[in-house]
Protein backbone atom coordinates (compact mmCIF):
# COMPACT_ATOMS: atom_id res chain seq x y z
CA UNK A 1 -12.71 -23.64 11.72
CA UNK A 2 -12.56 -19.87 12.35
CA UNK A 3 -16.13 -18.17 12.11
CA UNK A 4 -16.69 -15.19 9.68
CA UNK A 5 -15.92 -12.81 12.79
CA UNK A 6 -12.21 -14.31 13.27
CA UNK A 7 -12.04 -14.39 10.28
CA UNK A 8 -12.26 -10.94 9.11
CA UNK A 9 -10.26 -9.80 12.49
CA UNK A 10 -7.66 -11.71 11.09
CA UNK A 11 -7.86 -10.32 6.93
CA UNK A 12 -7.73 -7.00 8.29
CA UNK A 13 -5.41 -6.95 11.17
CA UNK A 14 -3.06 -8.77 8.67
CA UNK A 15 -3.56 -6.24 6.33
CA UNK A 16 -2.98 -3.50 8.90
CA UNK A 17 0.86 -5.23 9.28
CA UNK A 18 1.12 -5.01 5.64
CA UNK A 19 -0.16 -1.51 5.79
CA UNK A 20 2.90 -0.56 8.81
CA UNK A 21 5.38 -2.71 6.78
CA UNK A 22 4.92 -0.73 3.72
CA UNK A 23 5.13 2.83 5.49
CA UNK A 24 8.18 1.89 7.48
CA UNK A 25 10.05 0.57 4.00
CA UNK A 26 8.63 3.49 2.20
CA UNK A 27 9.97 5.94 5.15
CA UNK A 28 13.32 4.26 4.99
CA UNK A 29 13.83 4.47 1.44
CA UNK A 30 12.28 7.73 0.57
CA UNK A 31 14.51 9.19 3.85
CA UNK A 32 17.79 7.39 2.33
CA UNK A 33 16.89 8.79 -1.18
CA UNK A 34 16.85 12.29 0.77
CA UNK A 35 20.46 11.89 2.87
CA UNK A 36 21.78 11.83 -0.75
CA UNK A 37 20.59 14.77 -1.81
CA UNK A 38 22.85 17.58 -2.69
CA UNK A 39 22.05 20.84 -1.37
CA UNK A 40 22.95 24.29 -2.59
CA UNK A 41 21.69 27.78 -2.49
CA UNK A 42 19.73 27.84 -5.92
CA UNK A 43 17.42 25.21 -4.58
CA UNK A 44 16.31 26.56 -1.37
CA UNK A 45 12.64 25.33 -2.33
CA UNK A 46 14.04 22.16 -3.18
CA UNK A 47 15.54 21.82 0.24
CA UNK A 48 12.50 22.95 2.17
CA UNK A 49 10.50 19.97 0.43
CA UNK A 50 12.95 17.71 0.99
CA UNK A 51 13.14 18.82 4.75
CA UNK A 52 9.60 18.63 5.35
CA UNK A 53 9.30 15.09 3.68
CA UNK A 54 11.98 13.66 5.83
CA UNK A 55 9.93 15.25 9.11
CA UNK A 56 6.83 13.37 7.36
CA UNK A 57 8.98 10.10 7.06
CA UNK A 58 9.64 10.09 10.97
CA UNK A 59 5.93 10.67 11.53
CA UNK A 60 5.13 7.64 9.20
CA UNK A 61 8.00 5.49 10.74
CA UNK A 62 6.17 5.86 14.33
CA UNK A 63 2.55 4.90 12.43
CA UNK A 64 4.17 2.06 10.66
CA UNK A 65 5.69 0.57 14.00
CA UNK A 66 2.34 1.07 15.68
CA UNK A 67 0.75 -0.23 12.84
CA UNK A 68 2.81 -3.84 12.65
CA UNK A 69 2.40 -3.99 16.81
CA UNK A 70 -1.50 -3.39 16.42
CA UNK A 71 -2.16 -6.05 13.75
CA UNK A 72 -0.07 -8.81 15.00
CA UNK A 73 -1.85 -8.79 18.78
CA UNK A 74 -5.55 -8.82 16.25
CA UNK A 75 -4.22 -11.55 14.72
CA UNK A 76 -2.89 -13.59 17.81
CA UNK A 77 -6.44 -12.12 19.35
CA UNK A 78 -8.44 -13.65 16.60
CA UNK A 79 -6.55 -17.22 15.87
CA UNK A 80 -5.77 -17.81 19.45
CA UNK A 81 -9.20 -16.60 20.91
CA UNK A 82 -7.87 -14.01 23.70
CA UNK A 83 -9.60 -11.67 25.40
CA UNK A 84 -6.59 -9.93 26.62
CA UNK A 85 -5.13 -9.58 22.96
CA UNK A 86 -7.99 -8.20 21.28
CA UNK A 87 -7.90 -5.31 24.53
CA UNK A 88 -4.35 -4.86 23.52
CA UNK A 89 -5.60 -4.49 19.73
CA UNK A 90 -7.84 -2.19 20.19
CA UNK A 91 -5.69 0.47 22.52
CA UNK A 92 -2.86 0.23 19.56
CA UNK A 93 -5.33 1.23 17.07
CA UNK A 94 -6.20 4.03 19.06
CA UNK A 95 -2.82 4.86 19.08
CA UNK A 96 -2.34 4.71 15.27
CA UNK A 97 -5.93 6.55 15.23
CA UNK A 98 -4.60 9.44 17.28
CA UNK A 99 -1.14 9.39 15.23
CA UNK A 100 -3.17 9.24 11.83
CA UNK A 101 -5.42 12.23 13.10
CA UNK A 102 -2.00 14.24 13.87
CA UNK A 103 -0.67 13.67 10.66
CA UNK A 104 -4.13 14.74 9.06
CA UNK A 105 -3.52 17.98 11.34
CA UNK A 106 -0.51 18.67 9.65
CA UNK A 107 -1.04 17.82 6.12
CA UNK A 108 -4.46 19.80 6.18
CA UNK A 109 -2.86 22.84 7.75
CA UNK A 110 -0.13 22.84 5.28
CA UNK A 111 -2.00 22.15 2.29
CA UNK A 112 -5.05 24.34 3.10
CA UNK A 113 -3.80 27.03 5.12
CA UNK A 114 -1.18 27.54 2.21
CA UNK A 115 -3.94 27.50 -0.29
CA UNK A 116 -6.08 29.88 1.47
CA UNK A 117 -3.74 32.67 2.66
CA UNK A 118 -4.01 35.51 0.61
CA UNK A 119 -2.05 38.22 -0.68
CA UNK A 120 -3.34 40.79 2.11
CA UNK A 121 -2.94 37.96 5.03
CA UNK A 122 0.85 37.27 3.80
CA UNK A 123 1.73 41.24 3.56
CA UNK A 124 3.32 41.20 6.89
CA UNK A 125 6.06 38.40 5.98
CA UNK A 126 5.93 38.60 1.94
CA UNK A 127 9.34 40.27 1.69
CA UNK A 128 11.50 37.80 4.13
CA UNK A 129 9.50 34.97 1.58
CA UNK A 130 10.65 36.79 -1.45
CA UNK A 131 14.23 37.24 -0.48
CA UNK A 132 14.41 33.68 0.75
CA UNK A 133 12.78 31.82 -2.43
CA UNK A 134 13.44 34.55 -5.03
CA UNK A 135 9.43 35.59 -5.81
CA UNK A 136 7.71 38.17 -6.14
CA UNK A 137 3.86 38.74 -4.40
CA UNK A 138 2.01 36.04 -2.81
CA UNK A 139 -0.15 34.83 -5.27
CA UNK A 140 -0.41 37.83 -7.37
CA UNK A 141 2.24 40.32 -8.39
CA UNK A 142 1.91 43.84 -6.57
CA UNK A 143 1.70 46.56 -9.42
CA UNK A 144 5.33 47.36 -10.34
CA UNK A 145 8.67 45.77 -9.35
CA UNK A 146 9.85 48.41 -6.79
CA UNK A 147 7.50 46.90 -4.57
CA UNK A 148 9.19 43.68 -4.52
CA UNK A 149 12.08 42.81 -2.55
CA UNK A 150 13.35 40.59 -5.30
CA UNK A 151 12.62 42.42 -8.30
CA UNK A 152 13.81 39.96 -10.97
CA UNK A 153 10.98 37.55 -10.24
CA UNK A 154 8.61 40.52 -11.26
CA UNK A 155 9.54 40.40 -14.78
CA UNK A 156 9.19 36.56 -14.61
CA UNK A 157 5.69 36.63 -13.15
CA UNK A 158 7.18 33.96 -9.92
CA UNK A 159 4.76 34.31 -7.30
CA UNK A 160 5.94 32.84 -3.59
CA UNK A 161 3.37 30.53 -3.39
CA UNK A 162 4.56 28.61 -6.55
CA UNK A 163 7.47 27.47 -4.08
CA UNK A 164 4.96 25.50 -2.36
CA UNK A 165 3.29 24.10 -5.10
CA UNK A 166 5.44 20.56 -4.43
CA UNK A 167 4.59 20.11 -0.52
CA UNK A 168 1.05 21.64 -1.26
CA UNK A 169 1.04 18.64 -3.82
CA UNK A 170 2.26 15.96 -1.52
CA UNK A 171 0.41 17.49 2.07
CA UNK A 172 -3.20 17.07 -0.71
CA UNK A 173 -2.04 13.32 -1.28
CA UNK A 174 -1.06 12.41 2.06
CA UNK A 175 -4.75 14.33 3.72
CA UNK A 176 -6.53 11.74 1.52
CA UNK A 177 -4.47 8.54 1.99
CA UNK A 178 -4.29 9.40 5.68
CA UNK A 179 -7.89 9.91 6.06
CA UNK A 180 -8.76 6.39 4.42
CA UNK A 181 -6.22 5.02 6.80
CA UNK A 182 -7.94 6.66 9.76
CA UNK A 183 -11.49 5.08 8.55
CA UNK A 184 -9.82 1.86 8.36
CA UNK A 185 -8.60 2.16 11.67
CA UNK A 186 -11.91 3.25 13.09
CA UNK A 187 -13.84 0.07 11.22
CA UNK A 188 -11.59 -2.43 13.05
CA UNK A 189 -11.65 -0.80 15.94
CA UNK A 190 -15.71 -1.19 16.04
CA UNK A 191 -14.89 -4.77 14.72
CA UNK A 192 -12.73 -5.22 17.74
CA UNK A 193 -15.19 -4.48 20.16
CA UNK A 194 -17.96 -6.86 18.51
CA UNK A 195 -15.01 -9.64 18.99
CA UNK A 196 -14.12 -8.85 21.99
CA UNK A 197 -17.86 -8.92 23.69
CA UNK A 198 -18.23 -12.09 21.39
CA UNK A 199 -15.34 -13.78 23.28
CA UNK A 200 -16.46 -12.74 26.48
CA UNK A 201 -20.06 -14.19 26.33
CA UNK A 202 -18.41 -17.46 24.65
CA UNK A 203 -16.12 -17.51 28.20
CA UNK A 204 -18.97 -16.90 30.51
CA UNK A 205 -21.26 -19.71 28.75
CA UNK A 206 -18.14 -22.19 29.08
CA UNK A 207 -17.89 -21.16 32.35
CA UNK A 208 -21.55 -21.53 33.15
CA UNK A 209 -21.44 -25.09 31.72
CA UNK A 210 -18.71 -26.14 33.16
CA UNK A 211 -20.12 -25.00 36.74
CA UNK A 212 -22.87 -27.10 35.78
CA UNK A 213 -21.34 -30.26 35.27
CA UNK A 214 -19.21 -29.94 38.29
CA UNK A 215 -22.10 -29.65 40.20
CA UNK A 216 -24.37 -32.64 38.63
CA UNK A 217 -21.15 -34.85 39.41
């Protein structure tokens, strides 16, 4: 019978295949769900958020397939008892680690460096954003609609950075799932290394005895 150790090597590494399973279906679907999507030029927001989702799917497709690889060897490492496959475990979790960081990179830049630039930061570039999306000012409007270089938003009050409130939206959601996947991660990696030095003293005390008895007979 597997001891509390093994066993929760096991729980979570199987969990961590659930965990890749689900992102790689969710990828798939979600990217499928995108390919179908009719574009056209009154929904240029539309299209940039569906654009930056589908870059987000390929980034989840690699954690996902990194994610499956890393719990299956923590599972063999923990049933089977092998040294070699708990190594193996814990260098694919650093993997997924450094992919989850990267995507935590990107979602916090987007979300929070879109949240924090202000109107005086954005000044430079406001008017290529403005004739792109069809808004007017940042995040506030300037003082009269001359100063816009689409002045029909001005009477409308559409600021730019409403055009990112969808991908500000999802980047927010995706910073905190990411980070609890990261902190997963991180726990069975420390878990792995307890197993792993468990397993080796087990080996060198089987080792020891049987050196033992081959030398009483």
């Amino acid at each position: 019978m597997p001891d509390k150790t093994s066993l929760a090597v096991t729980i979570l590494s199987g969990v961590y295949v659930g965990i890749g399973f689900a992102a790689i279906v969710f990828s798939v679907v979600l990217t499928k769900n995108i390919n179908t999507f009719n574009r056209s030029e009154e929904s240029k927001d539309a299209d940039m958020m569906l654009y930056f989702i589908k870059a987000s799917c390929v980034y989840l497709m690699v954690a996902g397939a990194v994610c499956m690889m890393s719990g299956s060897l923590g599972m063999v490492g923990s049933l089977l008892e092998r040294q070699w496959s708990m190594m193996l475990y814990f260098m694919t979790l650093l993997v997924s680690l450094i992919i989850w960081f990267m995507l935590e990179g990107i979602f916090g830049m987007v979300s929070f460096g879109l949240t924090a630039s202000s109107d005086a930061m954005m000044s430079a570039t406001i008017q290529s954003w403005e004739i792109r999306f069809h808004c007017c000012g940042w995040k506030t409007l300037p003082s009269d609609a001359s100063k816009c270089a689409y002045p029909q938003a001005f009477a409308t009050g559409h600021t730019c950075i409403k055009e990112f409130s969808s991908i500000i939206s999802i980047c927010l959601g995706g910073f905190i799932g990411v980070a609890l996947l990261a902190i997963y991660a991180i726990g069975q990696m420390i878990l792995a290394c307890f197993y792993y030095r468990k397993l080796k003293t087990n080996f060198s005390y089987s080792y020891k005895e049987n050196q033992n008895l081959e030398h009483e007979d």
